[in-house]
Each structure stands twice: as structure tokens, then as C-alpha cells.
PDB file of N, CA and C in Angstrom:
ATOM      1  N   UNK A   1      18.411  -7.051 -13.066  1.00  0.00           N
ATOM      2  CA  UNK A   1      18.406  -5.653 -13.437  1.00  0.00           C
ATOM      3  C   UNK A   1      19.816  -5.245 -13.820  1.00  0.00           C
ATOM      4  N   UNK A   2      20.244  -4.070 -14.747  1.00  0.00           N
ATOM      5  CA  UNK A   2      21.529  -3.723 -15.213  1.00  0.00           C
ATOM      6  C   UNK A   2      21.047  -2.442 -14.587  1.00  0.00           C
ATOM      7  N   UNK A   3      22.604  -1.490 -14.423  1.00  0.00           N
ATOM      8  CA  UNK A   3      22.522  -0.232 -13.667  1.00  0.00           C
ATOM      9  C   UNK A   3      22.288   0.712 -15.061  1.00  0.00           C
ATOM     10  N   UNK A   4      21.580   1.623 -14.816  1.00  0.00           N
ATOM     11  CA  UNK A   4      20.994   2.553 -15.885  1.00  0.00           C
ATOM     12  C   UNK A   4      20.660   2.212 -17.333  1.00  0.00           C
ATOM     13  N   UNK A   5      19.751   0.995 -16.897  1.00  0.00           N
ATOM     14  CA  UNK A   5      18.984   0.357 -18.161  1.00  0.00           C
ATOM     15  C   UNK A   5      17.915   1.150 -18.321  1.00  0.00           C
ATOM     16  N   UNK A   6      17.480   1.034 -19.852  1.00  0.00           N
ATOM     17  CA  UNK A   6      16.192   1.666 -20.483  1.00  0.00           C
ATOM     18  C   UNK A   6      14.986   1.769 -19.529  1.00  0.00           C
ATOM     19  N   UNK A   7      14.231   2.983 -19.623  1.00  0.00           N
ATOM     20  CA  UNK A   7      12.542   2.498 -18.911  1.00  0.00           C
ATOM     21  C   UNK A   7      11.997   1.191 -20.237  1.00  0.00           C
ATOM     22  N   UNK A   8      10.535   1.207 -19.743  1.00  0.00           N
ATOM     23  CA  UNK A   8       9.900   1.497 -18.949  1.00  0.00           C
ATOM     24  C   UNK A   8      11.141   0.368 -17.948  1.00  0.00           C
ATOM     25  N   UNK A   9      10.777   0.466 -16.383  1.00  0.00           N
ATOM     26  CA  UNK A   9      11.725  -0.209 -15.306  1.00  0.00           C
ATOM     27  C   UNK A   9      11.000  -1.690 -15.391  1.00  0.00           C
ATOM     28  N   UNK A  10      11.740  -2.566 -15.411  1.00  0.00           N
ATOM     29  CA  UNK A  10      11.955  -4.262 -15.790  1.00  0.00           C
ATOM     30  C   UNK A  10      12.832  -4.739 -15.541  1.00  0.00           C
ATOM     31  N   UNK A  11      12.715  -6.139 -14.985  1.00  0.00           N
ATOM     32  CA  UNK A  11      13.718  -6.582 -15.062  1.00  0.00           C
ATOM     33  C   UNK A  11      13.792  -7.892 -15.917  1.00  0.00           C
ATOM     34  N   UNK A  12      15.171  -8.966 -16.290  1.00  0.00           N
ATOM     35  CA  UNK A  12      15.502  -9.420 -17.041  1.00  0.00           C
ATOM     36  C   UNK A  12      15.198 -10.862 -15.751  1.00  0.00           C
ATOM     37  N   UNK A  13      14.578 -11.871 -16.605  1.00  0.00           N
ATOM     38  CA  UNK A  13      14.238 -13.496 -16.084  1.00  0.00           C
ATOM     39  C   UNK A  13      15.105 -13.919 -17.254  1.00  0.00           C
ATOM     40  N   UNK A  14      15.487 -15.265 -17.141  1.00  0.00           N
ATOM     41  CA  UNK A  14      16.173 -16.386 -17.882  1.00  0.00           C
ATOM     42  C   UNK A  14      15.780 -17.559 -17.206  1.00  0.00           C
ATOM     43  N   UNK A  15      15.521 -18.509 -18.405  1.00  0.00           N
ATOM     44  CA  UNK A  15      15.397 -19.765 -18.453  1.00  0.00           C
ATOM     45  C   UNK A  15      15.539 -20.876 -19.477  1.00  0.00           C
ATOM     46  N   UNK A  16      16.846 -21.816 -18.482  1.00  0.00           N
ATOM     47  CA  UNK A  16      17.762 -22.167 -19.752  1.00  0.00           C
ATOM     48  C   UNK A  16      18.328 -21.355 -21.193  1.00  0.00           C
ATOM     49  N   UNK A  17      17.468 -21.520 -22.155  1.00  0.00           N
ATOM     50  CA  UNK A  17      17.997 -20.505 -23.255  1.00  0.00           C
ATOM     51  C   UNK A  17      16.908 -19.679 -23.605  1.00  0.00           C
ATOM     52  N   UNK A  18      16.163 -19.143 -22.738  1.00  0.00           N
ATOM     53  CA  UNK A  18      14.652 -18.567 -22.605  1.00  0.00           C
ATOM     54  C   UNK A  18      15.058 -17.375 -22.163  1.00  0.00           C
ATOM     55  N   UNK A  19      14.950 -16.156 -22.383  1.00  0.00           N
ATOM     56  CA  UNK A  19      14.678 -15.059 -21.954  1.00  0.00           C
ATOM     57  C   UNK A  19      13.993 -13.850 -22.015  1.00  0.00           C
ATOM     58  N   UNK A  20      13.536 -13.171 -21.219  1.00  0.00           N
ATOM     59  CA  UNK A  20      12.441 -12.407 -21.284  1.00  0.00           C
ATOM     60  C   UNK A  20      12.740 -11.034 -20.191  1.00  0.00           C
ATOM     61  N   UNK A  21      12.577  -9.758 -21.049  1.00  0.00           N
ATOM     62  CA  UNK A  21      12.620  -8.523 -19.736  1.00  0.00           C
ATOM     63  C   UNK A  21      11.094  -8.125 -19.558  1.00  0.00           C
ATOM     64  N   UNK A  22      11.101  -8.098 -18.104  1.00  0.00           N
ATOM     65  CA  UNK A  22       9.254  -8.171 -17.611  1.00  0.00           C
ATOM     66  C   UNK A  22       9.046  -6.519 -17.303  1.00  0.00           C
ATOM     67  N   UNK A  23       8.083  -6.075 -17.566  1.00  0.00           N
ATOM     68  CA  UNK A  23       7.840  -4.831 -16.563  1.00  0.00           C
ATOM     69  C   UNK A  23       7.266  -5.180 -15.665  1.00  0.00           C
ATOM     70  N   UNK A  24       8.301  -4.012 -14.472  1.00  0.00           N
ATOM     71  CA  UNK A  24       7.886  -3.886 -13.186  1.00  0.00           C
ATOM     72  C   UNK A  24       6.290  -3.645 -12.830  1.00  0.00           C
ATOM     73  N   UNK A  25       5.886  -2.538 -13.203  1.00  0.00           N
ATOM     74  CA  UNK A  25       4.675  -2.000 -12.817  1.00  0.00           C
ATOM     75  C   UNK A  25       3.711  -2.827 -13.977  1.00  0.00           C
ATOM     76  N   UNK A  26       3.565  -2.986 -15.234  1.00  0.00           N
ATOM     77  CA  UNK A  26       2.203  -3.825 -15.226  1.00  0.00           C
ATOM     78  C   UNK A  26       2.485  -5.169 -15.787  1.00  0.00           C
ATOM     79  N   UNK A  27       3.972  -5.538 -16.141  1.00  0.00           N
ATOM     80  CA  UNK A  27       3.696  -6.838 -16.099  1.00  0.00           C
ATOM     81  C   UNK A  27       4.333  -7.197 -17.900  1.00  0.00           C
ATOM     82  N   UNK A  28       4.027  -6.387 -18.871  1.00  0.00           N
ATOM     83  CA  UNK A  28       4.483  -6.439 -19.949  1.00  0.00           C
ATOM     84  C   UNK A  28       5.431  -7.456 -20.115  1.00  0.00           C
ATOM     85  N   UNK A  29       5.702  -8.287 -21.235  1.00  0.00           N
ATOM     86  CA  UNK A  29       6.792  -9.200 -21.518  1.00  0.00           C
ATOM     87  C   UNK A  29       7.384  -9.148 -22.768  1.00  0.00           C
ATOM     88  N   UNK A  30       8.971  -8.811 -22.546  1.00  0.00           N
ATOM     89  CA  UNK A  30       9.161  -8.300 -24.328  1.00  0.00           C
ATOM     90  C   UNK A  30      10.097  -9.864 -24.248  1.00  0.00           C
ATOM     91  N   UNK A  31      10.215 -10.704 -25.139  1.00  0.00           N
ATOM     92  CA  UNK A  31      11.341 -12.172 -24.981  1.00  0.00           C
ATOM     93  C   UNK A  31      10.035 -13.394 -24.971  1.00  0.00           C
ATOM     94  N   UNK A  32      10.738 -14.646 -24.633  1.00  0.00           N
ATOM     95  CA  UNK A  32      10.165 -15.536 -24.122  1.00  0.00           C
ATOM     96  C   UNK A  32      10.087 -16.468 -23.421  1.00  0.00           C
ATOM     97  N   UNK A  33       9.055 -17.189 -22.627  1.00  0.00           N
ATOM     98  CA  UNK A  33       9.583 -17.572 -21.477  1.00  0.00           C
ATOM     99  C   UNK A  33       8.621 -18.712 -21.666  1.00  0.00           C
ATOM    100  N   UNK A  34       9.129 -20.010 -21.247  1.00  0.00           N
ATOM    101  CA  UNK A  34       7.909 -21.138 -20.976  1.00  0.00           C
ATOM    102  C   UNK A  34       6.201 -20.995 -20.095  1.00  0.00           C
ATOM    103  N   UNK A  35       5.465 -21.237 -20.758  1.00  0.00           N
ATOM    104  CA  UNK A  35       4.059 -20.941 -19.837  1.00  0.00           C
ATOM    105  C   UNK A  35       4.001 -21.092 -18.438  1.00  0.00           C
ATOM    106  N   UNK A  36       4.318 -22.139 -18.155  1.00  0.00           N
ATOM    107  CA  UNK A  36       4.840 -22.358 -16.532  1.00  0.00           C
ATOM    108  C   UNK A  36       5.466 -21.148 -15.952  1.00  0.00           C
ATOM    109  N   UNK A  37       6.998 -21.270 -16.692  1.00  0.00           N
ATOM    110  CA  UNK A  37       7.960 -20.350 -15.852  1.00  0.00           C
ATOM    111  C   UNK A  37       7.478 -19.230 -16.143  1.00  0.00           C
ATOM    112  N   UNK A  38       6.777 -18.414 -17.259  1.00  0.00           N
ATOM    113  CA  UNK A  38       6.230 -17.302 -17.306  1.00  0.00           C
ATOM    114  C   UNK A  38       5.033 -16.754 -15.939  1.00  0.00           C
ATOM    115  N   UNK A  39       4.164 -17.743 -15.811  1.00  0.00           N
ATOM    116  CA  UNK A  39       3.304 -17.520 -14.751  1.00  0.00           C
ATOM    117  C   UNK A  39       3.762 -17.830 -13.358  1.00  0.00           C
ATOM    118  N   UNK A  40       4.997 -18.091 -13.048  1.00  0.00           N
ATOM    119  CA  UNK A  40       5.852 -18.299 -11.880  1.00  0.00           C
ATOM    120  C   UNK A  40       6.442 -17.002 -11.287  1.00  0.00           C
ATOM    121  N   UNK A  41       7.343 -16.394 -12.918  1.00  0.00           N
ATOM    122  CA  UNK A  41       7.651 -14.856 -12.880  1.00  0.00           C
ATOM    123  C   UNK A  41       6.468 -14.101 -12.145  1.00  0.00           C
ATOM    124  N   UNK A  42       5.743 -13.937 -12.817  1.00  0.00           N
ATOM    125  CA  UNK A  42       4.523 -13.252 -12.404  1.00  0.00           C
ATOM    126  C   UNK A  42       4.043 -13.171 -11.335  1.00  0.00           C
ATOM    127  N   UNK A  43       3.847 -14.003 -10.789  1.00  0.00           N
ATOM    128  CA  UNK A  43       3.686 -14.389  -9.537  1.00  0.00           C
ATOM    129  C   UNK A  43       4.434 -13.648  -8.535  1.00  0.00           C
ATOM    130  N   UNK A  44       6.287 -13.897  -8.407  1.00  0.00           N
ATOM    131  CA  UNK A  44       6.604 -13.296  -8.333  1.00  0.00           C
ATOM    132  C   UNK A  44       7.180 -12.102  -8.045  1.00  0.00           C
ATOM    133  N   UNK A  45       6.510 -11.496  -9.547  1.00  0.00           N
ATOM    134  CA  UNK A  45       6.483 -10.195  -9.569  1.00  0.00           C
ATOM    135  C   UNK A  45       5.466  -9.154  -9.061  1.00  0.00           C
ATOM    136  N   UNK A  46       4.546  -9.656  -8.600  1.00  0.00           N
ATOM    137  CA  UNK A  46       3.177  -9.389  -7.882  1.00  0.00           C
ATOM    138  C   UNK A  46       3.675  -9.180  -6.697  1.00  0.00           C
ATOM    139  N   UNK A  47       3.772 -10.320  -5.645  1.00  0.00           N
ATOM    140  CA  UNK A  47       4.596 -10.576  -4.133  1.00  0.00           C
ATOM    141  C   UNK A  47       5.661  -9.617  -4.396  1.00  0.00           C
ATOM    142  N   UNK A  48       6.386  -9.090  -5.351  1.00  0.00           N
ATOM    143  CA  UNK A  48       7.922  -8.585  -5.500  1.00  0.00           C
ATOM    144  C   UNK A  48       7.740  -6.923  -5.395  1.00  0.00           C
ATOM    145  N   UNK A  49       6.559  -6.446  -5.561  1.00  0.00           N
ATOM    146  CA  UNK A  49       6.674  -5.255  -6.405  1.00  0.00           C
ATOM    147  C   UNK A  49       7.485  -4.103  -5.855  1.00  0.00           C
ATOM    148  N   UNK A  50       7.337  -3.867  -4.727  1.00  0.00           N
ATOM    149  CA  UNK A  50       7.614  -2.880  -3.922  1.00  0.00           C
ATOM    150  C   UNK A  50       9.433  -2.865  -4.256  1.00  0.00           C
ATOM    151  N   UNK A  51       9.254  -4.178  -3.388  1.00  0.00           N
ATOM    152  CA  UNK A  51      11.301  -4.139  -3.658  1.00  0.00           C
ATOM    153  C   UNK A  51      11.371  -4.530  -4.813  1.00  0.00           C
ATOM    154  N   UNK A  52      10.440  -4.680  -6.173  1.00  0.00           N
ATOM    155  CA  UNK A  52      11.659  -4.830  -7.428  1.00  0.00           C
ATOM    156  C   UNK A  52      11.276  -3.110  -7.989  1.00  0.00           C
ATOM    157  N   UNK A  53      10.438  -2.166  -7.203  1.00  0.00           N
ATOM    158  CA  UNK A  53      10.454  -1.331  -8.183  1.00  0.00           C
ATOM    159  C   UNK A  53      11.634  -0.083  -7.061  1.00  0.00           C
ATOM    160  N   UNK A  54      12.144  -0.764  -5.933  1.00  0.00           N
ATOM    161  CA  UNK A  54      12.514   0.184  -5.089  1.00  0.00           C
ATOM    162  C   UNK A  54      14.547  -0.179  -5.603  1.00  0.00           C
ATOM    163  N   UNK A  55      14.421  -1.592  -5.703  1.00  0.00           N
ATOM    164  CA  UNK A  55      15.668  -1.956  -6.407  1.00  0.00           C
ATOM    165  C   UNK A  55      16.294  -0.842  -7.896  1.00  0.00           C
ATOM    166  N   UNK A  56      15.127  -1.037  -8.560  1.00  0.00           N
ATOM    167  CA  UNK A  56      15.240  -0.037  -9.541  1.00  0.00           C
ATOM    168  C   UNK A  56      15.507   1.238  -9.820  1.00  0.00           C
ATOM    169  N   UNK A  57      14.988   1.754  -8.557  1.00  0.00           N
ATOM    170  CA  UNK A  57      15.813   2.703  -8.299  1.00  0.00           C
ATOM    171  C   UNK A  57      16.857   3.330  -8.061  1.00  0.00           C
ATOM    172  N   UNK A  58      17.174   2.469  -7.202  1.00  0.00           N
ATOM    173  CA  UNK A  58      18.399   1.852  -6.631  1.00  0.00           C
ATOM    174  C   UNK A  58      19.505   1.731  -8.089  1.00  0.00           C
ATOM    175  N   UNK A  59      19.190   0.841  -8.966  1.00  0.00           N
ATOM    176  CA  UNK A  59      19.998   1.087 -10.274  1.00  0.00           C
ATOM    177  C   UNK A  59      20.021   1.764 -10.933  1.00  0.00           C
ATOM    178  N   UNK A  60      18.972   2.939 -10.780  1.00  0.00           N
ATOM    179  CA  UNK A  60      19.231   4.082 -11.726  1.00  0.00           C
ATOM    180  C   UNK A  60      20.162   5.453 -10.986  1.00  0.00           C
ATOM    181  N   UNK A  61      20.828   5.081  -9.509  1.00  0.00           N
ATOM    182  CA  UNK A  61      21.553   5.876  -8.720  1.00  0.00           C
ATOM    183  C   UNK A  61      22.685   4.993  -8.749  1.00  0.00           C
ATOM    184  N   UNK A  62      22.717   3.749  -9.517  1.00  0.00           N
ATOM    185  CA  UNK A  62      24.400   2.848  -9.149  1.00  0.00           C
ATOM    186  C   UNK A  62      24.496   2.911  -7.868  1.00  0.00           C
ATOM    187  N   UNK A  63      23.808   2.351  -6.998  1.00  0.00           N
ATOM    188  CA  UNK A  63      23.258   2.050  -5.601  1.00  0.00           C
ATOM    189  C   UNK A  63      23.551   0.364  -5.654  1.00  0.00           C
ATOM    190  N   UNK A  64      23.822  -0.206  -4.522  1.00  0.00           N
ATOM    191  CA  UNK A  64      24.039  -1.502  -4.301  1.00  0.00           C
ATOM    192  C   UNK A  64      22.539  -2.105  -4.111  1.00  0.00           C
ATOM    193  N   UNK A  65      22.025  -3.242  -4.953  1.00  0.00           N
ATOM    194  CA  UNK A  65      20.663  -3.627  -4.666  1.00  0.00           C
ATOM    195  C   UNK A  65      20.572  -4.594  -3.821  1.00  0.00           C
ATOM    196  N   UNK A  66      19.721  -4.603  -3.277  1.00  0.00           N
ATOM    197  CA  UNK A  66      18.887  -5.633  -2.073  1.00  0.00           C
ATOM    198  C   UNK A  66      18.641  -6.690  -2.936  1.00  0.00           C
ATOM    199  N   UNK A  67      18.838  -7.733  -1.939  1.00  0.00           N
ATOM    200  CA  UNK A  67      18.257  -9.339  -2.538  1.00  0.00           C
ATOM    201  C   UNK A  67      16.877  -9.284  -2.027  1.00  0.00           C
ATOM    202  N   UNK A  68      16.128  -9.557  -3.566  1.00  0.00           N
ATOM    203  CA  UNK A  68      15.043 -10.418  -3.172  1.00  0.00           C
ATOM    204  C   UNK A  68      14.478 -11.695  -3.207  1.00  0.00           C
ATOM    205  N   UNK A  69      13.942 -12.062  -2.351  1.00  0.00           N
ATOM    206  CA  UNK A  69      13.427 -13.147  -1.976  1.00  0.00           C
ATOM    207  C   UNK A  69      13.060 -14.033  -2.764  1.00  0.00           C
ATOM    208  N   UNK A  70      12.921 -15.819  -3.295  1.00  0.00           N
ATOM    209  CA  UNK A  70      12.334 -15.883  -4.306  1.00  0.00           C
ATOM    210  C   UNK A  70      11.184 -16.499  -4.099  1.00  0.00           C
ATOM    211  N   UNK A  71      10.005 -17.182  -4.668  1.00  0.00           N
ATOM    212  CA  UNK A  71       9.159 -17.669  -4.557  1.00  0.00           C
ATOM    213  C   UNK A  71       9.082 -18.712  -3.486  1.00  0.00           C
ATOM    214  N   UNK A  72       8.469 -18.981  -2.507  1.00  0.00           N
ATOM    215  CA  UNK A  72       8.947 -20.636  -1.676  1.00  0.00           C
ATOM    216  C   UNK A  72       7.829 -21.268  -2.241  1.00  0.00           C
TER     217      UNK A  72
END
């Protein structure tokens, strides 16, 4: 996430030279991402939602964000 980035609220995945900004709330994908690692994101971002949409907030106040967790 960047601090006072555009809505809708998303955040930015990379892979290798792959990149993609996801929305938070339904999932949207503007970039691109390998099929795998795309449905990994997702995943995720499902398990994530709460703290990636509470993080977001968090960056739209230039607030220090919480780590989240990643997939095990």
C-alpha cells in the first residue's frame, strides 16, 4: 500500500517483473500476475480482509501500518 493512494482501496502484489494492484473489497485486478500467484493473492486477500482494509485506513491518515501475516 502507498500513503494516500487513489480509491477504490487496493493494494499493490509483485512478482518478479509481474505486477498487479488488487482491490481490497471485491477483488478487482488492474496489472498482471501469473495464474498461480494470482490465485495465491486471492486467497490471501480473503483470510486478509479485515486488516488489509483496516491498514488502509491507516494510510489514508499517514498512520504507521500493521504487518500482515502471509499465507502459511
Amino acid at each position: 500500500m502507498h500513503y494516500r493512494d487513489h480509491h477504490p482501496a487496493h493494494f499493490h502484489a509483485r512478482y518478479g517483473e509481474h505486477e498487479a494492484l488488487v482491490a481490497i473489497a471485491s477483488g478487482a485486478v488492474w496489472g498482471s500476475l501469473p495464474p498461480r500467484v494470482l490465485l495465491l493473492v486471492q486467497e490471501w486477500r480473503v483470510l486478509r480482509l479485515q486488516e488489509l482494509q483496516a491498514d488502509w485506513e491507516r494510510c489514508e491518515c499517514c498512520e504507521t501500518l500493521e504487518p500482515i501475516a502471509p499465507l502459511e
